[in-house]
Protein backbone atom coordinates (compact mmCIF):
# COMPACT_ATOMS: atom_id res chain seq x y z
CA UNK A 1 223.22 -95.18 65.03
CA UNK A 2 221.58 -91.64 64.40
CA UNK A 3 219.25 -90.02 66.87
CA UNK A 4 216.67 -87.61 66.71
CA UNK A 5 218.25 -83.78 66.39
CA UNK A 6 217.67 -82.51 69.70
CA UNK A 7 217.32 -78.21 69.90
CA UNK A 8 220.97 -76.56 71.39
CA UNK A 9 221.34 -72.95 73.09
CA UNK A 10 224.72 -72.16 73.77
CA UNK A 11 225.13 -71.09 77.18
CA UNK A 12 229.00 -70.67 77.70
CA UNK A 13 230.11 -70.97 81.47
CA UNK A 14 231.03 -67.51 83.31
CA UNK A 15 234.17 -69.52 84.79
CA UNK A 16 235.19 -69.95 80.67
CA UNK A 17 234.41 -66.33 80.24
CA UNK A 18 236.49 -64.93 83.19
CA UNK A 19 239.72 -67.27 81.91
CA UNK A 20 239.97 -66.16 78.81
CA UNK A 21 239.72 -62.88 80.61
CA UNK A 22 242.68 -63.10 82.79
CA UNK A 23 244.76 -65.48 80.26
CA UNK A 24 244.34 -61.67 77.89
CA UNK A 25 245.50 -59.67 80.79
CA UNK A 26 248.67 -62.07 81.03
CA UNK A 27 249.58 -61.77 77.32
CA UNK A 28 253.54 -61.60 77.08
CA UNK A 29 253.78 -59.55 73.68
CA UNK A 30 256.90 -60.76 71.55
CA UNK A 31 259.57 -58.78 69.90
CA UNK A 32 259.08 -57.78 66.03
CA UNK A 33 261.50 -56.55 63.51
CA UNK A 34 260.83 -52.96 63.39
CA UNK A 35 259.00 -51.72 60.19
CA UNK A 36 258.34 -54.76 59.01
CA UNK A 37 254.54 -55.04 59.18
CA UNK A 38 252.43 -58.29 58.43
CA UNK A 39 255.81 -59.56 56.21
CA UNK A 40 256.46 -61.52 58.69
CA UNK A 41 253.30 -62.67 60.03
CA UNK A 42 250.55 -61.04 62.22
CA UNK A 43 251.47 -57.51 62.70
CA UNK A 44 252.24 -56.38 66.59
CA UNK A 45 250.71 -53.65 66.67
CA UNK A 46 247.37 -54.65 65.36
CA UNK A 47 247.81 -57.38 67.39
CA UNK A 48 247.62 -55.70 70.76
CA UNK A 49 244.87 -53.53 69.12
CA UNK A 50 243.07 -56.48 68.68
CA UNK A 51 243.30 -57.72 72.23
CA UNK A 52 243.15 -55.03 73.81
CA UNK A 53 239.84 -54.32 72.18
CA UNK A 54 239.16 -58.60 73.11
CA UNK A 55 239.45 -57.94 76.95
CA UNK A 56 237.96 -54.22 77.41
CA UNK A 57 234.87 -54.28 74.91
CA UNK A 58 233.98 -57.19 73.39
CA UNK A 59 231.18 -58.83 74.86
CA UNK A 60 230.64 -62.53 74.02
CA UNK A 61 227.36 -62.72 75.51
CA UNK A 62 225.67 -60.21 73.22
CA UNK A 63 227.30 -62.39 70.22
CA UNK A 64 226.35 -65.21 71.90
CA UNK A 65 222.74 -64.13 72.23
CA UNK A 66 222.52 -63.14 68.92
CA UNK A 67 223.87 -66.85 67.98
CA UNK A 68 220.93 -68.44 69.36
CA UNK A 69 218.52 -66.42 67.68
CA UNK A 70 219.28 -68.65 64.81
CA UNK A 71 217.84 -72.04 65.60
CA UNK A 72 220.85 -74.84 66.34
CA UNK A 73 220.64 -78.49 67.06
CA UNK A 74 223.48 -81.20 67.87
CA UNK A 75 222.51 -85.13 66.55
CA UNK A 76 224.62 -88.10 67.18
CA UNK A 77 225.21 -89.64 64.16
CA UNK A 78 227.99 -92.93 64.72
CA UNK A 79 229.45 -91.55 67.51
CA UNK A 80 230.10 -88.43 66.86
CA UNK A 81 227.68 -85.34 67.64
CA UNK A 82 227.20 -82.57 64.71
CA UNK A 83 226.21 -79.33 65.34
CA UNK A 84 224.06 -77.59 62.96
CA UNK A 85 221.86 -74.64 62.08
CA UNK A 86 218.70 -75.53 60.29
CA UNK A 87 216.43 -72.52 58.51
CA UNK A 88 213.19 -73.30 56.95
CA UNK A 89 212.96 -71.53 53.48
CA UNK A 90 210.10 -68.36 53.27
CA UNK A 91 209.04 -69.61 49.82
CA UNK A 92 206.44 -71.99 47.72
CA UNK A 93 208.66 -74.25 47.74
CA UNK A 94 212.15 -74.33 49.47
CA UNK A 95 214.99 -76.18 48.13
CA UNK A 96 216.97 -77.94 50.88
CA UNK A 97 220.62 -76.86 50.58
CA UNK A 98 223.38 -78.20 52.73
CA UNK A 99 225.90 -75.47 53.22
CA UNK A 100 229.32 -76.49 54.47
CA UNK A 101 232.54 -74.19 55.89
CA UNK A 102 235.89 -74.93 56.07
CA UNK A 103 238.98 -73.45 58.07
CA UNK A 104 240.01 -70.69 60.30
CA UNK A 105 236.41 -70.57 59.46
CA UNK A 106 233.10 -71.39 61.21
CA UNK A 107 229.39 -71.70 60.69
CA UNK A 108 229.41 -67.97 61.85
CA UNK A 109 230.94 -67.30 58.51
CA UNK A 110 227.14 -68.61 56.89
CA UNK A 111 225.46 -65.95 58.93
CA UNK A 112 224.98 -63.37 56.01
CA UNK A 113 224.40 -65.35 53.74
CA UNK A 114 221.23 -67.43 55.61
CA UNK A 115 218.56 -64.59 55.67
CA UNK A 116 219.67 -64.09 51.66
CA UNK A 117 219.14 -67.19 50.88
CA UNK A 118 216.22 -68.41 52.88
CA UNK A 119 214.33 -65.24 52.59
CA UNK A 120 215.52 -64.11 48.97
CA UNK A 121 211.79 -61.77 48.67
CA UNK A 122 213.55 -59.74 52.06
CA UNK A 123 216.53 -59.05 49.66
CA UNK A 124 214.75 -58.17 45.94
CA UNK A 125 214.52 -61.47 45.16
CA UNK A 126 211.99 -64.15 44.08
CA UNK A 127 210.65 -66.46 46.85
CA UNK A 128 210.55 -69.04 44.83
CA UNK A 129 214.00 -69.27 44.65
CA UNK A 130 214.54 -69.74 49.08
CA UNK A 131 215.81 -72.83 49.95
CA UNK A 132 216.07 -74.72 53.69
CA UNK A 133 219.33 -74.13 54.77
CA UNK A 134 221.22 -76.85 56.87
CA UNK A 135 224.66 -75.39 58.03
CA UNK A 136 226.81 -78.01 60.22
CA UNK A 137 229.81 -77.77 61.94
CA UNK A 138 232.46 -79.74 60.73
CA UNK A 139 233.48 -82.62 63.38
CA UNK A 140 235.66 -81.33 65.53
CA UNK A 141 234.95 -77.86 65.07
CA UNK A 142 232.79 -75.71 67.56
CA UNK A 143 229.85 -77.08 69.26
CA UNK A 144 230.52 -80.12 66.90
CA UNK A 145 232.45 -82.97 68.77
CA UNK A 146 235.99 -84.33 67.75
CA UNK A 147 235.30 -88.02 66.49
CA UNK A 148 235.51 -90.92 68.27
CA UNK A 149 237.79 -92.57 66.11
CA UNK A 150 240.02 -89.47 65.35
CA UNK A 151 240.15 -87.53 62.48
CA UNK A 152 237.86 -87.75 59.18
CA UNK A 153 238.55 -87.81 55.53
CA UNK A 154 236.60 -85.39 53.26
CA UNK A 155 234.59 -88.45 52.30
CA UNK A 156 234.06 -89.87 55.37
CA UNK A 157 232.46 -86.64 56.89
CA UNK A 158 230.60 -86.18 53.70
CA UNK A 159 228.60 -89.88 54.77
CA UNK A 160 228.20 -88.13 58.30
CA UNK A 161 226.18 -85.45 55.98
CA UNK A 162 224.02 -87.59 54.10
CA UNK A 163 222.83 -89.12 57.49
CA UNK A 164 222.18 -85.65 58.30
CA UNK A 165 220.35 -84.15 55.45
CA UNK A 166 218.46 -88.09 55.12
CA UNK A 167 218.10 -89.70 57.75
CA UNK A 168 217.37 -87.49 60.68
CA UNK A 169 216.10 -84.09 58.73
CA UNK A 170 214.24 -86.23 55.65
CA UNK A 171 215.70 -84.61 52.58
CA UNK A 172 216.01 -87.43 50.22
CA UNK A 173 217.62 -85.25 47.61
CA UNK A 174 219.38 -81.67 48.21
CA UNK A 175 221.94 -79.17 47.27
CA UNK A 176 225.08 -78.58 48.47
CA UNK A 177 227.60 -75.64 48.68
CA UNK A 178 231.37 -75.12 50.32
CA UNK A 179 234.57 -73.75 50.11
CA UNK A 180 238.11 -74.94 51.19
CA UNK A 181 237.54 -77.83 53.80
CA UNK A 182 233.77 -77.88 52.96
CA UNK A 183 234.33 -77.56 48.94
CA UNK A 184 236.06 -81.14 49.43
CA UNK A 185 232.96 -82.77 51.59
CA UNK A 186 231.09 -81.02 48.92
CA UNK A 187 233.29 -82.89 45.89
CA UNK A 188 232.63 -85.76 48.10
CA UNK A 189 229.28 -85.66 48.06
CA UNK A 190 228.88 -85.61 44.80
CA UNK A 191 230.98 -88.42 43.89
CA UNK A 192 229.70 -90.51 46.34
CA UNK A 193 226.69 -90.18 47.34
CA UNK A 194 225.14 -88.41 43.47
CA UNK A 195 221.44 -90.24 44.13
CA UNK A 196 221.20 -87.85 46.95
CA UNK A 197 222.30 -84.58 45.47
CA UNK A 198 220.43 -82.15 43.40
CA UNK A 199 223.55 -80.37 42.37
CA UNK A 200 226.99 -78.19 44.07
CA UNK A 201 227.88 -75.62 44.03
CA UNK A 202 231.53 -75.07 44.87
CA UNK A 203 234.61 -72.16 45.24
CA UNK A 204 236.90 -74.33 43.42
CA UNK A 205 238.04 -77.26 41.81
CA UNK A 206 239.13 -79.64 44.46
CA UNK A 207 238.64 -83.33 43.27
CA UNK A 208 242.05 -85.04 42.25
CA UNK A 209 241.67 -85.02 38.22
CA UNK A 210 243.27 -88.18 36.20
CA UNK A 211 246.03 -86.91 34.75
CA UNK A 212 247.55 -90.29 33.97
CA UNK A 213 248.16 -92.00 30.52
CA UNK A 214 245.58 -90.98 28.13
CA UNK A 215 245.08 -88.29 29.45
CA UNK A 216 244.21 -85.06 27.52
CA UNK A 217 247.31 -82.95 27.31
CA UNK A 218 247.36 -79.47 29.94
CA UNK A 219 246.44 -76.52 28.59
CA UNK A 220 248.82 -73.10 28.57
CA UNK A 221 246.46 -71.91 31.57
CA UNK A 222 246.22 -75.31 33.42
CA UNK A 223 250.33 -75.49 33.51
CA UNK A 224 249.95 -72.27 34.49
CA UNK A 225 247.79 -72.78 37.08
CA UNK A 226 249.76 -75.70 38.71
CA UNK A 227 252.60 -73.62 38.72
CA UNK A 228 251.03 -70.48 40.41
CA UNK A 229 249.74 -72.73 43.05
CA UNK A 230 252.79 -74.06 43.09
CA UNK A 231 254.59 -70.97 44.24
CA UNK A 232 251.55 -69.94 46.34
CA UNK A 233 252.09 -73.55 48.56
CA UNK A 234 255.61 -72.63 49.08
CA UNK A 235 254.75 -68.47 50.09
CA UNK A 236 251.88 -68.85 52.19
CA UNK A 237 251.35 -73.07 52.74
CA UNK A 238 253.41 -73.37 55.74
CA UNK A 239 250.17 -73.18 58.04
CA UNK A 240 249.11 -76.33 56.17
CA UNK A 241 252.19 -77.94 56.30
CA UNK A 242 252.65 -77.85 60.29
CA UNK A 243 248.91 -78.82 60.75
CA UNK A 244 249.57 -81.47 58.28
CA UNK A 245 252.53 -82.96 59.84
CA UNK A 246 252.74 -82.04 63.57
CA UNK A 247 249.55 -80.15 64.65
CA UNK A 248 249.89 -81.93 68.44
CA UNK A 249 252.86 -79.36 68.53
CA UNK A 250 251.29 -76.06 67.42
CA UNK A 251 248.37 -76.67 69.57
CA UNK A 252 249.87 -76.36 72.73
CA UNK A 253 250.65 -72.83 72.29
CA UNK A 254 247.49 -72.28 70.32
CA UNK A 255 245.17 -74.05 72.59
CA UNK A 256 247.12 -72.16 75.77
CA UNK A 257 247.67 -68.23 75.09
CA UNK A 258 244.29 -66.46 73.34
CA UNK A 259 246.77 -63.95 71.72
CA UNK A 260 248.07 -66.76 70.22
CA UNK A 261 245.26 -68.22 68.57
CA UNK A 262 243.93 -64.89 67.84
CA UNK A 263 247.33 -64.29 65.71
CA UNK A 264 246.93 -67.53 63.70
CA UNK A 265 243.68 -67.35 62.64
CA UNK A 266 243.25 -63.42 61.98
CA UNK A 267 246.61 -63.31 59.35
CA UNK A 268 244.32 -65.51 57.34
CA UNK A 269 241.86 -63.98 57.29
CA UNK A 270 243.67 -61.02 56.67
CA UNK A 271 245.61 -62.84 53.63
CA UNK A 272 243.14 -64.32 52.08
CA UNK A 273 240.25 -61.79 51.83
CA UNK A 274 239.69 -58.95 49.18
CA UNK A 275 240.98 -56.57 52.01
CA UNK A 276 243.69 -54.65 50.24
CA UNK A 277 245.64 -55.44 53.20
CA UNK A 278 242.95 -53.82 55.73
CA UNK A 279 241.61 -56.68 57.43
CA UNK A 280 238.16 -54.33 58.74
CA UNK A 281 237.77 -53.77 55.79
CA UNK A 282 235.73 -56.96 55.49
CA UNK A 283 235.58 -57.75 58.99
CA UNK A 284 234.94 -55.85 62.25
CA UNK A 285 236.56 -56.99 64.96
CA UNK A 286 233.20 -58.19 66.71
CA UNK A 287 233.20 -60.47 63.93
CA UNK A 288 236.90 -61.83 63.93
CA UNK A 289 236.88 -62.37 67.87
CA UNK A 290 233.50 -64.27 67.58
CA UNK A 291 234.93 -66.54 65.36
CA UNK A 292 238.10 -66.95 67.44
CA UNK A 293 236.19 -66.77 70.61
CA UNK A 294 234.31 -69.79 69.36
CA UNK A 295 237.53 -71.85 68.76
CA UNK A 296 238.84 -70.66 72.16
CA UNK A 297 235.92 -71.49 74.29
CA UNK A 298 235.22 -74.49 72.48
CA UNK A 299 239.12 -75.53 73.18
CA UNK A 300 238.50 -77.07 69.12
CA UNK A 301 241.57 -75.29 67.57
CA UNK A 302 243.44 -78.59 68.00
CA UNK A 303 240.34 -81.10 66.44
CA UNK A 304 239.92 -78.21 63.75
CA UNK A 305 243.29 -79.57 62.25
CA UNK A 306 242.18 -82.91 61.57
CA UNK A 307 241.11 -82.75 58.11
CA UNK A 308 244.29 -81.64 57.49
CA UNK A 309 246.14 -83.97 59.22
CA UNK A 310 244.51 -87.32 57.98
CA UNK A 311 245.46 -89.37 55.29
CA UNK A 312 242.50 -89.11 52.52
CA UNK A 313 242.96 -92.15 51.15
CA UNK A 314 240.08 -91.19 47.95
CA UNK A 315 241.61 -92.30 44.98
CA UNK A 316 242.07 -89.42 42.23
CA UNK A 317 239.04 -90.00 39.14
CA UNK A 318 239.95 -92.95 37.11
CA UNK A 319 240.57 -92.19 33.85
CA UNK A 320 236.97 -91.62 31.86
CA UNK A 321 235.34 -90.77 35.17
CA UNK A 322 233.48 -87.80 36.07
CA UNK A 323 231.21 -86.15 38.84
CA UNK A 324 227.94 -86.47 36.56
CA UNK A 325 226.26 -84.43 39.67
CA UNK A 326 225.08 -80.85 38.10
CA UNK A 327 228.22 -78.40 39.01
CA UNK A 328 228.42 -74.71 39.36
CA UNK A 329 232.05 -73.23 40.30
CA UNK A 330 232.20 -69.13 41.85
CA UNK A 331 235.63 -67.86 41.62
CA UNK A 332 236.53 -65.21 43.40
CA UNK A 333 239.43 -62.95 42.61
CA UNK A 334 241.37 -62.64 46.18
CA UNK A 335 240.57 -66.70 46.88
CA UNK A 336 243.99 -68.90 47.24
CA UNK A 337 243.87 -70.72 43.39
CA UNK A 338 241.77 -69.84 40.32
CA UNK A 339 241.64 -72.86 38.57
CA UNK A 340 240.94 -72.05 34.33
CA UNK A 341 237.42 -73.42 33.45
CA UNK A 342 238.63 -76.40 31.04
CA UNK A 343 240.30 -78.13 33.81
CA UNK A 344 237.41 -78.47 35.42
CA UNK A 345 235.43 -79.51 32.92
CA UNK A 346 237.82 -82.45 32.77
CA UNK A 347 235.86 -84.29 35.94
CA UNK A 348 232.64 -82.21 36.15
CA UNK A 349 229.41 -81.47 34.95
CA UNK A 350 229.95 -77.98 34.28
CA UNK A 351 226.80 -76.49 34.52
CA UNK A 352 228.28 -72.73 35.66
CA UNK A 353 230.82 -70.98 35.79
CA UNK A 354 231.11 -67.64 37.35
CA UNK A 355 234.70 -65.24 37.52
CA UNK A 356 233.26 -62.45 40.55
CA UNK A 357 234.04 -59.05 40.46
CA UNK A 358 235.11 -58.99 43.66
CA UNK A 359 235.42 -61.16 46.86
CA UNK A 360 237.96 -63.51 48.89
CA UNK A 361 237.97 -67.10 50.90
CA UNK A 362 235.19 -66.21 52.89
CA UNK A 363 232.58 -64.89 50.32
CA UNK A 364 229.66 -65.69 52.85
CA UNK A 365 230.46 -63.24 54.99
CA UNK A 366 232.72 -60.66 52.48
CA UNK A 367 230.35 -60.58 49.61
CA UNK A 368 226.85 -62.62 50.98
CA UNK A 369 224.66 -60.75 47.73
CA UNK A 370 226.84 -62.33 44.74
CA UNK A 371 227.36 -65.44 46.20
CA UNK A 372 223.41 -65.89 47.11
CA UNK A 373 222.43 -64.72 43.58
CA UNK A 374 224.87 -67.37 41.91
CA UNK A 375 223.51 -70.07 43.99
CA UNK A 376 219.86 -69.07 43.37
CA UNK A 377 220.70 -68.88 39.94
CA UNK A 378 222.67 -72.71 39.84
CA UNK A 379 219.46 -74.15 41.35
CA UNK A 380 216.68 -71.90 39.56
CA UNK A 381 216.41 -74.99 36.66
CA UNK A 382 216.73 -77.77 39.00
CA UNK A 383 213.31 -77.08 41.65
C-alpha cells in the first residue's frame, strides 16, 4: 500500500556520534608491505590520514545540517520505506526527472548536480530547461529501509519507483537518469514501465543484449569491449564478487571497525574517479567521510550489498526486442567499461551519445556542469 510522503530531518543520536568516536580512537592499524602504495589496496598511510582527520575535525553535524537544507521525505511504499529528496524546478515549466545512485555511492553524490539542474538560469543556463528533481535512496541504503522481503532486483526496485514518481508525487510521465546500480533501475524502467517514462538518460549500457542465434555478428570494438571488461572483472571485480557471494561475511568487519568501512569504500572511489591517483583531487575529505559516515551511522553497509547479492532473474532482450524509450548514453573516460556506440544501438533508442572530456563513476559530484548540460540537452526536444 503507498502512503502519503511524510517530510524527514535527520537528527542522528549524540550516543551514535560519540561511538563512532571511540570505535576511531580504538582503530588497530594493520601491517603493509612497505612501498607498496594503493597496489595492494587502500594505502596505510592515507588511511590513518583519513581517520585521523575523521575523529579530530570532521564534524557530522555541520554536514548534517547542511543535509537538511535540502528538503527529504521517507514514504512507505509495500513495505518498505524510501527515502528521497524532492526539488521543485525554478522554470516555466519543470520536467520531473527521477535521478537514481548506485554504490559506494549515496544520494549525497546528487548534491552538485541538484541546484544545476533545477535552477539551470543560477548556472548560465535557460530556465526552461529546470526540471523537478526526485533523488531516492536505494532500499537498503541510508535513511532508506532494507526490504521486508530481503533484497531487490533492478526491476523490482524500479516498480518501487514508479509508485514513487506516480502514485504518491503525481508525475504520470518523467525522466530518468543513473549510473552503476541506478543505470540498471534506470534500464529497468524503461523496459518496463516505457508508458511512464519520457526518456533516460544513462552512464552505460547495462541491459543484457540478445546475442543468441540471429544475432548480428560483434563488431572489432564490441569483442573488444567484452574482452577489456573482461580483464577489468578479474583486476578490480573482486569487491563484487565477495558481495555477490558471501556479503554476511564481509559485513561483520565492515559493519564493526569505521576504519574498516572507511577503507572499502574510499579505494573506490579512489579507483574509479578521474583522480590521477589523488583521490582529493575530486573529493575532499568532508565529502568522502559524509558519505561513509552515512553508511556507518545508518549501520546500511550490509543492506547496501543486496543488489548485488540477489538473483535478477530479468531475462536478457529477446531477439528483435528493444527499449523503444528515448535513450541518451554519457561516457566518461575514467568510468569502469566504455561500451562502443553500435552495441548499444543493438537494444536502444539511441537518441545521444556523448564520449566526455573528462570525468569518472561519480560524474555528479566530479564533473556536475557536463553531466547537467547533457541531460538538459537529452530532454530539451522532449518538454
Amino acid at each position: 500500500m503507498v502512503m502519503q510522503a511524510q517530510p524527514f530531518t535527520i537528527a542522528v543520536p549524540q550516543a551514535d556520534l560519540d561511538d563512532l568516536q571511540a570505535r576511531l580512537a580504538l582503530t588497530r592499524w594493520p601491517d603493509e608491505v612497505a612501498g607498496s602504495g594503493w597496489a595492494y589496496g587502500a594505502n596505510l598511510a592515507y588511511m590513518r590520514e583519513l581517520v585521523t582527520y575523521w575523529r579530530e575535525n570532521y564534524d557530522w553535524r555541520e554536514q548534517e545540517r547542511q543535509l537538511n537544507a535540502f528538503p527529504q521525505f521517507r514514504v512507505n511504499i509495500d513495505g518498505t520505506t524510501i527515502h528521497f529528496l524532492h526539488v521543485r524546478g525554478n522554470g516555466p515549466h519543470p520536467l520531473p526527472l527521477a535521478v537514481t545512485h548506485g554504490w559506494p555511492s549515496s544520494f549525497t553524490e546528487m548534491l552538485d548536480i541538484l541546484p544545476r539542474l533545477t535552477d539551470p538560469a543560477r548556472f548560465g543556463g535557460d530556465p526552461a530547461d529546470a526540471f523537478d528533481v526526485v533523488v531516492p535512496s536505494l532500499p537498503g541504503y541510508g535513511f532508506s529501509t532494507r526490504p521486508p522481503q530481503g533484497a531487490l532486483t533492478r526491476a523490482q526496485i524500479a516498480d518501487l519507483w514508479v509508485h514513487l514518481m506516480v502514485d504518491v508525487l503525481g508525475y504520470p510521465r518523467f525522466g530518468a537518469h543513473g549510473g552503476d546500480v541506478g543505470g540498471g533501475v534506470t534500464n529497468a524502467l524503461a523496459r518496463f514501465h516505457a508508458q511512464h517514462l519520457i526518456g533516460v538518460h544513462l552512464l552505460s549500457v547495462s541491459a543484457s543484449l540478445y546475442r543468441g542465434p540471429g544475432a548480428p555478428e560483434l563488431s572489432e570494438r564490441e569483442r573488444e569491449f567484452f574482452a577489456e571488461y573482461d580483464r577489468w572483472d578479474i583486476e578490480q571485480g573482486a569487491y563484487a564478487h565477495i558481495q555477490e557471494t558471501r556479503p554476511q561475511t564481509l559485513a561483520y568487519g565492515l559493519n564493526d571497525s569505521p576504519a574498516g568501512l572507511a577503507a572499502w569504500i574510499v579505494e573506490k572511489f579512489r579507483a574509479w574517479s578521474d583522480c590521477g591517483g589523488d583521490v582529493e583531487r575530486r573529493f575532499t575529505k568532508d565529502e568522502l567521510l559524509t558519505n561513509i559516515s552515512l553508511y556507518w551511522l545508518t549501520q546500511t553497509i550490509n543492506s547496501s550489498f543486496g543488489p548485488y547479492f540477489v538473483q535478477d532473474d530479468t531475462p536478457p532482450l529477446a531477439k528483435g526486442e528493444r527499449i523503444e524509450v528515448p535513450v541518451a548514453v554519457a561516457l566518461f573516460p575514467k568510468n569502469m567499461d566504455h561500451p562502443p556506440r553500435e552495441l548499444a544501438e543493438r537494444g536502444y533508442n539511441l537518441q545521444r551519445w556523448t564520449e566526455m572530456p573528462r570525468g569518472g563513476h561519480f560524474p555528479a559530484h566530479e564533473e556536475p556542469d557536463l553531466l547537467a548540460e547533457d541531460i538538459c540537452a537529452f530532454f530539451r526536444s522532449m518538454r
